[in-house]
PDB file of N, CA and C in Angstrom:
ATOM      1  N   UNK A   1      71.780  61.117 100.735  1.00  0.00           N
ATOM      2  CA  UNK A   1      70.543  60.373 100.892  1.00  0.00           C
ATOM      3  C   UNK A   1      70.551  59.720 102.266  1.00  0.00           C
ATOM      4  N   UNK A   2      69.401  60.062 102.295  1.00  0.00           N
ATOM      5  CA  UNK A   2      69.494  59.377 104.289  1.00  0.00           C
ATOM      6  C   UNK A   2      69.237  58.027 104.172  1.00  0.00           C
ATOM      7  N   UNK A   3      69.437  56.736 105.661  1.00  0.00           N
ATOM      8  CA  UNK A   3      68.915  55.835 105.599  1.00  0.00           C
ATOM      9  C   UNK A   3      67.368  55.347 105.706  1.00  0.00           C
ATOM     10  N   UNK A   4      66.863  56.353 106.029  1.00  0.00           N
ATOM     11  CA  UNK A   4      65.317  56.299 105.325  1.00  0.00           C
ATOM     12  C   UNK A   4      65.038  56.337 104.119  1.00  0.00           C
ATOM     13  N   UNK A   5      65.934  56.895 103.170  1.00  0.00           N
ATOM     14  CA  UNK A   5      65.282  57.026 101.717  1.00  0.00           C
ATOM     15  C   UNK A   5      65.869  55.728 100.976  1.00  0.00           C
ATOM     16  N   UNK A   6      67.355  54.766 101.655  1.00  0.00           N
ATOM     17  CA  UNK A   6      68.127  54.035 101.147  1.00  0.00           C
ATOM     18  C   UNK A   6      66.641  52.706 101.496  1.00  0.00           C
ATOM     19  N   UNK A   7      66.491  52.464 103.088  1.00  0.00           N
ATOM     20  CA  UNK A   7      65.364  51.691 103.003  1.00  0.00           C
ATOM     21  C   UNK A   7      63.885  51.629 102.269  1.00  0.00           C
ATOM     22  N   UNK A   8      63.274  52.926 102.009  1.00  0.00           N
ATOM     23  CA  UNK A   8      62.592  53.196 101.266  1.00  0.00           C
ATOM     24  C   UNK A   8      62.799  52.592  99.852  1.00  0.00           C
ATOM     25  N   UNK A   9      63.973  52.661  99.158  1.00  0.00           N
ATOM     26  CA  UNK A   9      64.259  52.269  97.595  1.00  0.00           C
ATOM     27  C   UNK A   9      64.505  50.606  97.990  1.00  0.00           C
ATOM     28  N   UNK A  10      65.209  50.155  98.984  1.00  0.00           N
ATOM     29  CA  UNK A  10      64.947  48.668  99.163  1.00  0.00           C
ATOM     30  C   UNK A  10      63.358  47.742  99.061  1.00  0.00           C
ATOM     31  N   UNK A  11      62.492  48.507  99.758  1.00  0.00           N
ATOM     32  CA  UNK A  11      60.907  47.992 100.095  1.00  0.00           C
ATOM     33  C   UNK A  11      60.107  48.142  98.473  1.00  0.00           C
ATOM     34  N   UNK A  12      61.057  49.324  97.903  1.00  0.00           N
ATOM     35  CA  UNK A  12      60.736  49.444  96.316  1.00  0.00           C
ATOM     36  C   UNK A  12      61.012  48.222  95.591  1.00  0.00           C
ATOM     37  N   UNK A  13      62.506  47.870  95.658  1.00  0.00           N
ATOM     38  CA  UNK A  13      63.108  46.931  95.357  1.00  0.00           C
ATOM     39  C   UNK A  13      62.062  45.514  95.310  1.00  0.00           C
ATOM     40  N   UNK A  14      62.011  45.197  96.573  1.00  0.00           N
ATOM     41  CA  UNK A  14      60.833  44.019  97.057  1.00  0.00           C
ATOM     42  C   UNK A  14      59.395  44.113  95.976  1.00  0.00           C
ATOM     43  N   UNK A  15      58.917  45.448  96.565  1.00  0.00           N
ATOM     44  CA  UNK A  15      57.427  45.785  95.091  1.00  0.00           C
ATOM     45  C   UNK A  15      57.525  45.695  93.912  1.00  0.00           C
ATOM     46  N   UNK A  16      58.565  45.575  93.537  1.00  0.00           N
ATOM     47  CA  UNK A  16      58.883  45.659  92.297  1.00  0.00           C
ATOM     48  C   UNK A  16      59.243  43.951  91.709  1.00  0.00           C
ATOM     49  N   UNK A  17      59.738  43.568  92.586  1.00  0.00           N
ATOM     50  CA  UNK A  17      60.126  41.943  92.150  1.00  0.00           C
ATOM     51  C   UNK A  17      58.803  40.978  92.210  1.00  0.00           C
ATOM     52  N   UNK A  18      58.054  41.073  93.996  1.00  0.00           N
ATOM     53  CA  UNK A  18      57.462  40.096  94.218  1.00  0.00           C
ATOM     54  C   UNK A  18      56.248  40.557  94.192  1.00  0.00           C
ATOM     55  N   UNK A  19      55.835  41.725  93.688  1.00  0.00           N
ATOM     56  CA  UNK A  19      54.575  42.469  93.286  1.00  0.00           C
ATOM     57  C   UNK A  19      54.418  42.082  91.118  1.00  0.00           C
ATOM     58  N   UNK A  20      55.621  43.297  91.182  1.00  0.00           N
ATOM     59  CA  UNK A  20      55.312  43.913  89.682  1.00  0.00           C
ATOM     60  C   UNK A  20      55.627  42.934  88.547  1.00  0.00           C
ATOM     61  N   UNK A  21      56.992  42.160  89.379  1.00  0.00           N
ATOM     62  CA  UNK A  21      57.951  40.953  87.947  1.00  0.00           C
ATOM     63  C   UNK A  21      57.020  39.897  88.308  1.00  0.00           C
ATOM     64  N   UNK A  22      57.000  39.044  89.625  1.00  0.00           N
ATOM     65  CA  UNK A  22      56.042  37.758  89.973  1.00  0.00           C
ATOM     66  C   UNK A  22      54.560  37.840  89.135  1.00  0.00           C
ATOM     67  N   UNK A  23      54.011  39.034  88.986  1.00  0.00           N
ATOM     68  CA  UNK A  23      52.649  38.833  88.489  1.00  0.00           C
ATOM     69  C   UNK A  23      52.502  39.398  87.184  1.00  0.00           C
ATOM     70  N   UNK A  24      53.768  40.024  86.805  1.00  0.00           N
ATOM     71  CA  UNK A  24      54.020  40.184  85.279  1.00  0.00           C
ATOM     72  C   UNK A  24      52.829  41.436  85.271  1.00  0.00           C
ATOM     73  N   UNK A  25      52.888  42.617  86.168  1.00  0.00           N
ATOM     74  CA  UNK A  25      52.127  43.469  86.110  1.00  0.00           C
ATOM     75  C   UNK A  25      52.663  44.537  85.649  1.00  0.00           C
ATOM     76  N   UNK A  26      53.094  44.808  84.296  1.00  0.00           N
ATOM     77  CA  UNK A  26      53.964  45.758  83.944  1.00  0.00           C
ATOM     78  C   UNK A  26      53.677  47.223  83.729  1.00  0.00           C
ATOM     79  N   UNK A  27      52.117  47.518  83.233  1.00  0.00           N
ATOM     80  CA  UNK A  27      52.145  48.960  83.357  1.00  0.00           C
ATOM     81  C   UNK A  27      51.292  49.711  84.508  1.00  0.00           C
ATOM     82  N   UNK A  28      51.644  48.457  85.591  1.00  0.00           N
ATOM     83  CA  UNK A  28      51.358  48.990  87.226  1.00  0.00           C
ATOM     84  C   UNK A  28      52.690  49.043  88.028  1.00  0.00           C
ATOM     85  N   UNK A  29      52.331  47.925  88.567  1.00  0.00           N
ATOM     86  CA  UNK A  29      53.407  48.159  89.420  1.00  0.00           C
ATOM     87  C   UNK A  29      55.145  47.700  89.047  1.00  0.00           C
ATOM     88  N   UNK A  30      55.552  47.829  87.916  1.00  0.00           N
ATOM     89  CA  UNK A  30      56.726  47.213  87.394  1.00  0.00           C
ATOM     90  C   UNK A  30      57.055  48.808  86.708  1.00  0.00           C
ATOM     91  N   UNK A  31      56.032  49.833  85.763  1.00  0.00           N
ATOM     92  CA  UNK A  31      56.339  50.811  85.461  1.00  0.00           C
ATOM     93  C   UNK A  31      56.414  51.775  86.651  1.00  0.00           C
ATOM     94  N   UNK A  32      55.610  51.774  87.720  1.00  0.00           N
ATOM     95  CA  UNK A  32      55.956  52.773  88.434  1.00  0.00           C
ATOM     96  C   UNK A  32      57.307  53.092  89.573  1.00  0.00           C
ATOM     97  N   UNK A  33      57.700  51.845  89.283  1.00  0.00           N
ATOM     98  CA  UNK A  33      59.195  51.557  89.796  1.00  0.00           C
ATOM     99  C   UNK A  33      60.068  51.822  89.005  1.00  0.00           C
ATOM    100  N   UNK A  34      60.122  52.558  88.458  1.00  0.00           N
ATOM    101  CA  UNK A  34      60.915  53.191  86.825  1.00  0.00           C
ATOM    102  C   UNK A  34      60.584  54.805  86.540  1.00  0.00           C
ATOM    103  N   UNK A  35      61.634  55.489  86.383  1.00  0.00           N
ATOM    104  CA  UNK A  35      61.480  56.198  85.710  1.00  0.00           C
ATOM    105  C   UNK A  35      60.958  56.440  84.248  1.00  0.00           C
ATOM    106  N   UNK A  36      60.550  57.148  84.272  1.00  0.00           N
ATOM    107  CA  UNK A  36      60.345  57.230  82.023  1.00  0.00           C
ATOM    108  C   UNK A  36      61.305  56.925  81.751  1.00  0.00           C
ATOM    109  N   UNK A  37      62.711  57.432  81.390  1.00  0.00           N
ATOM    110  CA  UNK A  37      63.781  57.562  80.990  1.00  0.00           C
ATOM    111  C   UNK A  37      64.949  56.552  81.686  1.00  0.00           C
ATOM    112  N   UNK A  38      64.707  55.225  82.511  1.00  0.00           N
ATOM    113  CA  UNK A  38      65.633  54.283  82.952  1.00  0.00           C
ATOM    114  C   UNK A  38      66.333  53.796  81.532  1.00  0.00           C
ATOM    115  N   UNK A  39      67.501  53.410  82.332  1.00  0.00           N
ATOM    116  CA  UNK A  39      68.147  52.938  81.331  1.00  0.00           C
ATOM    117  C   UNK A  39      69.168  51.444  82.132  1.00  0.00           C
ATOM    118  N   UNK A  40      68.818  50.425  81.340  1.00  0.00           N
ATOM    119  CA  UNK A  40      68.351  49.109  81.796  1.00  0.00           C
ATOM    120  C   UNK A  40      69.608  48.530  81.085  1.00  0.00           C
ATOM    121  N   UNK A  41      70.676  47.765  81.767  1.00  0.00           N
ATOM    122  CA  UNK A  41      71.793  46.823  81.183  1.00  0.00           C
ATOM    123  C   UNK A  41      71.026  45.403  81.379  1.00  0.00           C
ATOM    124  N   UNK A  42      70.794  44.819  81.182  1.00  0.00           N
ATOM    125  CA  UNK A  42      70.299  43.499  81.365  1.00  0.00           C
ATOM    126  C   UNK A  42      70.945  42.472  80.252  1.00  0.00           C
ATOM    127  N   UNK A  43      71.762  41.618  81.402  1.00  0.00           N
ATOM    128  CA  UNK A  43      72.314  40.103  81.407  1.00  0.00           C
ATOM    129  C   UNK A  43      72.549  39.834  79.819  1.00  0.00           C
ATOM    130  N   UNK A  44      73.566  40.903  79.525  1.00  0.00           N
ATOM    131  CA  UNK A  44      74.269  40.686  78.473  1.00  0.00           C
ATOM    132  C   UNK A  44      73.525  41.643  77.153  1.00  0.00           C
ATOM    133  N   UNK A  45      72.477  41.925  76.949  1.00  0.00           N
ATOM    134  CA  UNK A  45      71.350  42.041  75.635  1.00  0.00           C
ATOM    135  C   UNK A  45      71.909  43.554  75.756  1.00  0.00           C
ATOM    136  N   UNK A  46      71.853  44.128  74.383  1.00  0.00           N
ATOM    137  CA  UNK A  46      71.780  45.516  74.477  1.00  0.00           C
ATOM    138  C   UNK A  46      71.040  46.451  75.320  1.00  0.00           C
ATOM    139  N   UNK A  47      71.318  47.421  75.616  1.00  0.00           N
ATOM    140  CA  UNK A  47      70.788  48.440  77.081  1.00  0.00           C
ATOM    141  C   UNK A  47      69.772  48.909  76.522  1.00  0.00           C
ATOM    142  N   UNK A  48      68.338  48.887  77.442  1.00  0.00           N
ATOM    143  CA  UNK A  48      67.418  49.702  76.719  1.00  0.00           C
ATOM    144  C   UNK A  48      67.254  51.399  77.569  1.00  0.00           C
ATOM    145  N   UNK A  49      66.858  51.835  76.974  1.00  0.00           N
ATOM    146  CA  UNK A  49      66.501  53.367  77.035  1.00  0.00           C
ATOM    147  C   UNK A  49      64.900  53.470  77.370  1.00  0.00           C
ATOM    148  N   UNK A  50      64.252  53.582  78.264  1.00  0.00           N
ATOM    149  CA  UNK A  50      62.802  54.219  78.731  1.00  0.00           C
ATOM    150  C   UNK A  50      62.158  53.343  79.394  1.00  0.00           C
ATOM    151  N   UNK A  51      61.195  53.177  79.678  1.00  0.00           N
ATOM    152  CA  UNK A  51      60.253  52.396  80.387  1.00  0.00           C
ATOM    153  C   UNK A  51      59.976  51.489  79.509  1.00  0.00           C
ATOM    154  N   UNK A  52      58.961  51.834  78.185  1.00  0.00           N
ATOM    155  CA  UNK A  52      58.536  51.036  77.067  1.00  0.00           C
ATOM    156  C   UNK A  52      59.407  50.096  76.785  1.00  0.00           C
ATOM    157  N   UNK A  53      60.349  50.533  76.335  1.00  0.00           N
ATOM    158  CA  UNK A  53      61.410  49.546  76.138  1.00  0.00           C
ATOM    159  C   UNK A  53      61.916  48.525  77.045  1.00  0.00           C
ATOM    160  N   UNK A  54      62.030  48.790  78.112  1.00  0.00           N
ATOM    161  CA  UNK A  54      62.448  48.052  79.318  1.00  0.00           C
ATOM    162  C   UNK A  54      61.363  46.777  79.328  1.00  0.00           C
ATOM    163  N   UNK A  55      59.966  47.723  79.364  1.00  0.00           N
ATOM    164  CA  UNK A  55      58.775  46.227  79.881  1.00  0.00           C
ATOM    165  C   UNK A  55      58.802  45.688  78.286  1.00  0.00           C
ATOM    166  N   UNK A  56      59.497  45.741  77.315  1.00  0.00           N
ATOM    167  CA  UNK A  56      59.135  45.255  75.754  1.00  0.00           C
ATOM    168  C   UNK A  56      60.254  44.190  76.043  1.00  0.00           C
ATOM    169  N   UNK A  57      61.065  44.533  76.323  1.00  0.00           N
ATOM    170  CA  UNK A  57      62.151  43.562  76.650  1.00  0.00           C
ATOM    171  C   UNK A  57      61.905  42.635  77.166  1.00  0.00           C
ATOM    172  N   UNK A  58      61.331  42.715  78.381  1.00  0.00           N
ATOM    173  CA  UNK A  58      60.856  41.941  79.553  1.00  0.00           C
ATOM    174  C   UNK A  58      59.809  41.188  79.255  1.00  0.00           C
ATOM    175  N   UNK A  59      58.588  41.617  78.721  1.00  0.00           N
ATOM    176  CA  UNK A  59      57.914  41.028  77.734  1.00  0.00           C
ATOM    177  C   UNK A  59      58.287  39.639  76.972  1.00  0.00           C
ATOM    178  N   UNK A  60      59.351  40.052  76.131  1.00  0.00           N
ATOM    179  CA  UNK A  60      60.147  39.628  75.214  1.00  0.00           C
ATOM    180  C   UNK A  60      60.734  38.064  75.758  1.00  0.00           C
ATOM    181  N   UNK A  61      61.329  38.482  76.849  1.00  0.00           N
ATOM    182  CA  UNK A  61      61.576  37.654  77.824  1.00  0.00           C
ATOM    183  C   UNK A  61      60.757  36.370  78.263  1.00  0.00           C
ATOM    184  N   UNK A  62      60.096  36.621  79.367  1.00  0.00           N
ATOM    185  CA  UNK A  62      58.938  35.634  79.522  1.00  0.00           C
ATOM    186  C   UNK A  62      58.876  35.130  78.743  1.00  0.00           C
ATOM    187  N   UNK A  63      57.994  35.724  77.711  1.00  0.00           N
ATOM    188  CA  UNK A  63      57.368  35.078  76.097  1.00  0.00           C
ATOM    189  C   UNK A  63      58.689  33.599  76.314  1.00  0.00           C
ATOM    190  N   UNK A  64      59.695  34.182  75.781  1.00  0.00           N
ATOM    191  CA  UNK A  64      60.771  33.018  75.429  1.00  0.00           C
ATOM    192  C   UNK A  64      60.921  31.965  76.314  1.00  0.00           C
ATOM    193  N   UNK A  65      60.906  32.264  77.736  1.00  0.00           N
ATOM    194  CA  UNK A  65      60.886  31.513  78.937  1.00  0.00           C
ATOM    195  C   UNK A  65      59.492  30.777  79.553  1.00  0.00           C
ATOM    196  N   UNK A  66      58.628  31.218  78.331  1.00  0.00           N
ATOM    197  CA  UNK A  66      57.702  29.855  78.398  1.00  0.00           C
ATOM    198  C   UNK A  66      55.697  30.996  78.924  1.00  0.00           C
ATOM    199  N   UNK A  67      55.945  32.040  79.241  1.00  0.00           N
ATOM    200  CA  UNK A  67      55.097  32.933  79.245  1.00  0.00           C
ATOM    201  C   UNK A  67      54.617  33.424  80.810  1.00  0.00           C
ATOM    202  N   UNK A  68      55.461  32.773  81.329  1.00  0.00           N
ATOM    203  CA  UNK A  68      55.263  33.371  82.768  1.00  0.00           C
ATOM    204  C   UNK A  68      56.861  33.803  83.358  1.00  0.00           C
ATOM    205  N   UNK A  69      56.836  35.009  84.306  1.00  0.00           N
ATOM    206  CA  UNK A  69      57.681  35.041  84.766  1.00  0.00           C
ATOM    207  C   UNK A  69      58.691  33.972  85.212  1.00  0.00           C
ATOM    208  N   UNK A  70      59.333  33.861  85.671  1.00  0.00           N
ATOM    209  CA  UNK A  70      60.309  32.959  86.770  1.00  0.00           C
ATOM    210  C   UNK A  70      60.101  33.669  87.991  1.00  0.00           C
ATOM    211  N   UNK A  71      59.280  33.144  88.665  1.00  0.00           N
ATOM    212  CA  UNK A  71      59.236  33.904  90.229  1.00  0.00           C
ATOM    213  C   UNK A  71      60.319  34.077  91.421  1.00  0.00           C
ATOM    214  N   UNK A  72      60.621  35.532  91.872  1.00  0.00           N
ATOM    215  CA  UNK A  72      61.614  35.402  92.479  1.00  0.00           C
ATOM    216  C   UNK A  72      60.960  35.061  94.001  1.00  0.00           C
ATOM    217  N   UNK A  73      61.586  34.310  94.830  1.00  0.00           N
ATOM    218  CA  UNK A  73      60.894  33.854  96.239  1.00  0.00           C
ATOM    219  C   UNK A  73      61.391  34.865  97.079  1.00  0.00           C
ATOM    220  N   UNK A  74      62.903  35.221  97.353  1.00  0.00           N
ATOM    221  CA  UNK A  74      63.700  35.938  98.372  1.00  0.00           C
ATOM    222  C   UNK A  74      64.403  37.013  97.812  1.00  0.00           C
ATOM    223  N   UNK A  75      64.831  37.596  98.462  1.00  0.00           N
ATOM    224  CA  UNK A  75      65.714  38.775  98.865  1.00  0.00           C
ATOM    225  C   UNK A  75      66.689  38.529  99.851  1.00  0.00           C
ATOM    226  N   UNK A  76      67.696  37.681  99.965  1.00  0.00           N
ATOM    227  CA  UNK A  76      68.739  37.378 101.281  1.00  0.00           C
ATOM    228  C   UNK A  76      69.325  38.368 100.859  1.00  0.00           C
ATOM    229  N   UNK A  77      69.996  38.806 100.114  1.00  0.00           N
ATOM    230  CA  UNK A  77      70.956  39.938 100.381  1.00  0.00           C
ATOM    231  C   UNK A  77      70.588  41.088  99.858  1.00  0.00           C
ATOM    232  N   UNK A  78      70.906  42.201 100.437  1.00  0.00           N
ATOM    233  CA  UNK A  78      70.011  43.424  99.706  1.00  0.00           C
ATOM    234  C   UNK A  78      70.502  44.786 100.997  1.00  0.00           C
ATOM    235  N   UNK A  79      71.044  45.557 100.202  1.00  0.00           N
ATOM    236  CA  UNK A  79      71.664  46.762 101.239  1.00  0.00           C
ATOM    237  C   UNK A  79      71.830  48.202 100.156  1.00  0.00           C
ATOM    238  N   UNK A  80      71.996  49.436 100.361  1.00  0.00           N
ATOM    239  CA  UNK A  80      72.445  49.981  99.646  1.00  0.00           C
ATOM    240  C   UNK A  80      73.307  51.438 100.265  1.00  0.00           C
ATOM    241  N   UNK A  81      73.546  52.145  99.033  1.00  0.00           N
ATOM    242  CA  UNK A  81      74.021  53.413  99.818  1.00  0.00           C
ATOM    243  C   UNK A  81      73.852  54.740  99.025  1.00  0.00           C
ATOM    244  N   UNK A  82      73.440  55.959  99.402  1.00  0.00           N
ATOM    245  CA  UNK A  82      72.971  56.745  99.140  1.00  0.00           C
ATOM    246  C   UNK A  82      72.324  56.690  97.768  1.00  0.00           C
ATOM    247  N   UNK A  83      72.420  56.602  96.853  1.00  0.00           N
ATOM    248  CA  UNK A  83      71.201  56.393  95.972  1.00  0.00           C
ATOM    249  C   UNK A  83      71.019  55.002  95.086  1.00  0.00           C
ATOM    250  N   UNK A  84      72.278  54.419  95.321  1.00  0.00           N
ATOM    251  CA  UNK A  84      72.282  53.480  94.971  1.00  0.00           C
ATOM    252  C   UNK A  84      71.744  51.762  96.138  1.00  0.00           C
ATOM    253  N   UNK A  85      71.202  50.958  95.024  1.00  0.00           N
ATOM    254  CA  UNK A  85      70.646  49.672  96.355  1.00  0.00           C
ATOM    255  C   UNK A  85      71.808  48.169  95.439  1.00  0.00           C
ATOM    256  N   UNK A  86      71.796  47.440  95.816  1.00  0.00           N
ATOM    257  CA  UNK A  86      71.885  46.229  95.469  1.00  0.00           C
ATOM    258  C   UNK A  86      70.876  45.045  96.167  1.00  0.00           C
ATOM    259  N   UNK A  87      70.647  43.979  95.209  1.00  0.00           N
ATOM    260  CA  UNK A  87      69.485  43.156  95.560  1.00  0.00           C
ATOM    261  C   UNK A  87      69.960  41.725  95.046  1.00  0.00           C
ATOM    262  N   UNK A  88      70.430  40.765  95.635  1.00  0.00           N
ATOM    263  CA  UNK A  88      70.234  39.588  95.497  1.00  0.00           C
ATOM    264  C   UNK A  88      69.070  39.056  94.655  1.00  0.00           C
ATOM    265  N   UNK A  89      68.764  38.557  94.103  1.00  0.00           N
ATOM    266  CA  UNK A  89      66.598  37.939  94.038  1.00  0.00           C
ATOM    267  C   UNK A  89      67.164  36.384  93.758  1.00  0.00           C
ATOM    268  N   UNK A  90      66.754  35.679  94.592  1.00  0.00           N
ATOM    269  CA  UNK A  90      66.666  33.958  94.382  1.00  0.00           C
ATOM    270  C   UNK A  90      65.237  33.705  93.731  1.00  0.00           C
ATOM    271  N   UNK A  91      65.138  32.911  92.699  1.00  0.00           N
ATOM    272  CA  UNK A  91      64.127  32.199  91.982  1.00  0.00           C
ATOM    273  C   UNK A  91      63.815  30.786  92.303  1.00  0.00           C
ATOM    274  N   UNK A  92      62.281  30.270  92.673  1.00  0.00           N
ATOM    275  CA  UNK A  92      61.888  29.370  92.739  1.00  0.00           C
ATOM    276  C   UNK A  92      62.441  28.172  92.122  1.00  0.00           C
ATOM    277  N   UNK A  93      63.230  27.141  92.722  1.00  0.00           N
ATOM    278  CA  UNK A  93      63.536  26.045  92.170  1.00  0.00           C
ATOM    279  C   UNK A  93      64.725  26.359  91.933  1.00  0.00           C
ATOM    280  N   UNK A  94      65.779  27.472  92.002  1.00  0.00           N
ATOM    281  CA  UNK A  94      67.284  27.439  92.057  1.00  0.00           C
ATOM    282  C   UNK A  94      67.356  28.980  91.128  1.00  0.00           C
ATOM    283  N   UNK A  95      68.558  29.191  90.787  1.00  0.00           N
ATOM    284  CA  UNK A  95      68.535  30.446  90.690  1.00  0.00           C
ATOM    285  C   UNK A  95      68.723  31.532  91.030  1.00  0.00           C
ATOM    286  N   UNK A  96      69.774  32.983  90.810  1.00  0.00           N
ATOM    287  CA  UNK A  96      69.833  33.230  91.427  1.00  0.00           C
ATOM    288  C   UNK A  96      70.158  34.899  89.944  1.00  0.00           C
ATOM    289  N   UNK A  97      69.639  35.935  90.549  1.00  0.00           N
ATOM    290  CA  UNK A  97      70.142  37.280  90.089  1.00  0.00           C
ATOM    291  C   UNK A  97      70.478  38.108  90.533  1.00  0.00           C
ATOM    292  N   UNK A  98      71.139  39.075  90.404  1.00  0.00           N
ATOM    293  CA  UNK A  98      71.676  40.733  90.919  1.00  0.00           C
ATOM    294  C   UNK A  98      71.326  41.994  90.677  1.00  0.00           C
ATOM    295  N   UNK A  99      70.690  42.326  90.899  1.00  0.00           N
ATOM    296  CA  UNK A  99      70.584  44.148  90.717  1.00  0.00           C
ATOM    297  C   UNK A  99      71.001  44.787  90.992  1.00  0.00           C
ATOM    298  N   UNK A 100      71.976  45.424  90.239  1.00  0.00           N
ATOM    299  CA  UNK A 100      72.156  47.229  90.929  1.00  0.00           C
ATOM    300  C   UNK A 100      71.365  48.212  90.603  1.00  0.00           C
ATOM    301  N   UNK A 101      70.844  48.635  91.219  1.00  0.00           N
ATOM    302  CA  UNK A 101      69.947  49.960  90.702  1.00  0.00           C
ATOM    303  C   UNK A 101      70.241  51.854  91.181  1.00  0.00           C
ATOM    304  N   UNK A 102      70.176  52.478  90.403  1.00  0.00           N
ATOM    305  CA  UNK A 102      70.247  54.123  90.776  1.00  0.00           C
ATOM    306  C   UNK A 102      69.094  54.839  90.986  1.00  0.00           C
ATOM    307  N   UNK A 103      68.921  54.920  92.543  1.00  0.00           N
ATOM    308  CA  UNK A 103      67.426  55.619  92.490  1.00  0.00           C
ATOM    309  C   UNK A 103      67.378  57.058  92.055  1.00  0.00           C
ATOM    310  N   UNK A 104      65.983  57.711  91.606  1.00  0.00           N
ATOM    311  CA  UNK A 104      65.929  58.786  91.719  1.00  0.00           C
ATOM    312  C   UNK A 104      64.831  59.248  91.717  1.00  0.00           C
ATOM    313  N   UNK A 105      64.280  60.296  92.535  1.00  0.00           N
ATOM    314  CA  UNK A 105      63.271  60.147  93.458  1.00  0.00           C
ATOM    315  C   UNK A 105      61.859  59.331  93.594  1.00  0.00           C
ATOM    316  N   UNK A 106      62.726  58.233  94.276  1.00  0.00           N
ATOM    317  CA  UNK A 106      61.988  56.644  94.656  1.00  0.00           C
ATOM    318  C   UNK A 106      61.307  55.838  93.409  1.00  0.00           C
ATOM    319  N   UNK A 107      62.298  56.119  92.494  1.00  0.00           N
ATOM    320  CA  UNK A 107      62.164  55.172  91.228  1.00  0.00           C
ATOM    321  C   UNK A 107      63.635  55.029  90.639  1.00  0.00           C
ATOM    322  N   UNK A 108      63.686  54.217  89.917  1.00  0.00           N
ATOM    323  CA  UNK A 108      64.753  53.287  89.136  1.00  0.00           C
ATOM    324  C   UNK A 108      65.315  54.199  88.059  1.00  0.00           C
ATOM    325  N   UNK A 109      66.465  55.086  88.117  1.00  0.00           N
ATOM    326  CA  UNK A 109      67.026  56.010  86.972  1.00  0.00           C
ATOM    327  C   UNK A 109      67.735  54.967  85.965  1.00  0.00           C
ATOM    328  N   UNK A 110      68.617  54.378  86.843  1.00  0.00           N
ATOM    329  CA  UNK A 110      69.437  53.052  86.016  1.00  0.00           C
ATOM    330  C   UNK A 110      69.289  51.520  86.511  1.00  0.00           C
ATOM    331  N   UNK A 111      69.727  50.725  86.193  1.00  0.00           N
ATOM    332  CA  UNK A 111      69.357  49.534  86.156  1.00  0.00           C
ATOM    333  C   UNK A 111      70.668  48.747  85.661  1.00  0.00           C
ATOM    334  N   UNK A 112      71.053  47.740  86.315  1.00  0.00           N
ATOM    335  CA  UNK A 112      72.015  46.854  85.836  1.00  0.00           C
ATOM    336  C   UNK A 112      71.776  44.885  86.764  1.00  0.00           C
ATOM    337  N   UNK A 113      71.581  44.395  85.651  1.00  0.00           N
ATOM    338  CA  UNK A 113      70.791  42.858  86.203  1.00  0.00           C
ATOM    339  C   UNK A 113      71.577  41.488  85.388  1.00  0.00           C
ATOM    340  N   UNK A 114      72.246  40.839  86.435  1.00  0.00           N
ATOM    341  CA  UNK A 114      73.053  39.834  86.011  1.00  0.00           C
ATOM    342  C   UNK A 114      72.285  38.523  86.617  1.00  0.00           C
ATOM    343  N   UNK A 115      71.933  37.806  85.525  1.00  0.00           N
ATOM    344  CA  UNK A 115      71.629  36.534  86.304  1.00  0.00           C
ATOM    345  C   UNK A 115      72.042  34.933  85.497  1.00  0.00           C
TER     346      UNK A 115
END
């Protein structure tokens, strides 16, 4: 994977946080950063399998956290290498999460998010 396609999945990265998660736009721009078939470790909870599942989760989420996202503000750290990216995301008011993600062609195959 060249460093055009590694920056390319980074600027994804960004659309996907401060576009798709910030405005809780899930079967726009939060699904199209996903494959059908991602498969999502997230911060301890059992792994989901597909898209549906992923934004049901996420869904799920919010709801509990009061019905709005937690907005992420930044991206300070964020690099990757051939298909893989990593992403820092800092949240408004403190906070802080990790992504690893596995691209595949310029969407999210896997997913792994510690925060």
């Amino acid at each position: 994977m060249s460093d055009d396609q590694v920056q390319g999945n980074l600027k994804g990265m960004d659309d996907l946080d401060f576009t798709g998660w910030n405005n809780a736009d899930w079967d726009g721009v939060f699904a199209q950063h996903h494959t059908d078939d991602v498969l999502v470790d997230w911060k301890g909870q059992p792994p989901t399998k597909g898209i549906a599942a992923h934004i049901d989760a996420m869904k799920a989420y919010v709801e509990s956290a009061g019905g709005s996202p937690p907005q992420i503000s930044a991206h300070p750290i964020r690099f990757g290498s051939g298909e893989w990216t990593c992403v820092v995301g800092e949240f408004e008011g403190g906070g802080r999460m990790v992504t690893v993600a596995r691209w595949r062609d310029g969407a999210i195959a896997e997913e792994y998010i510690w925060s």
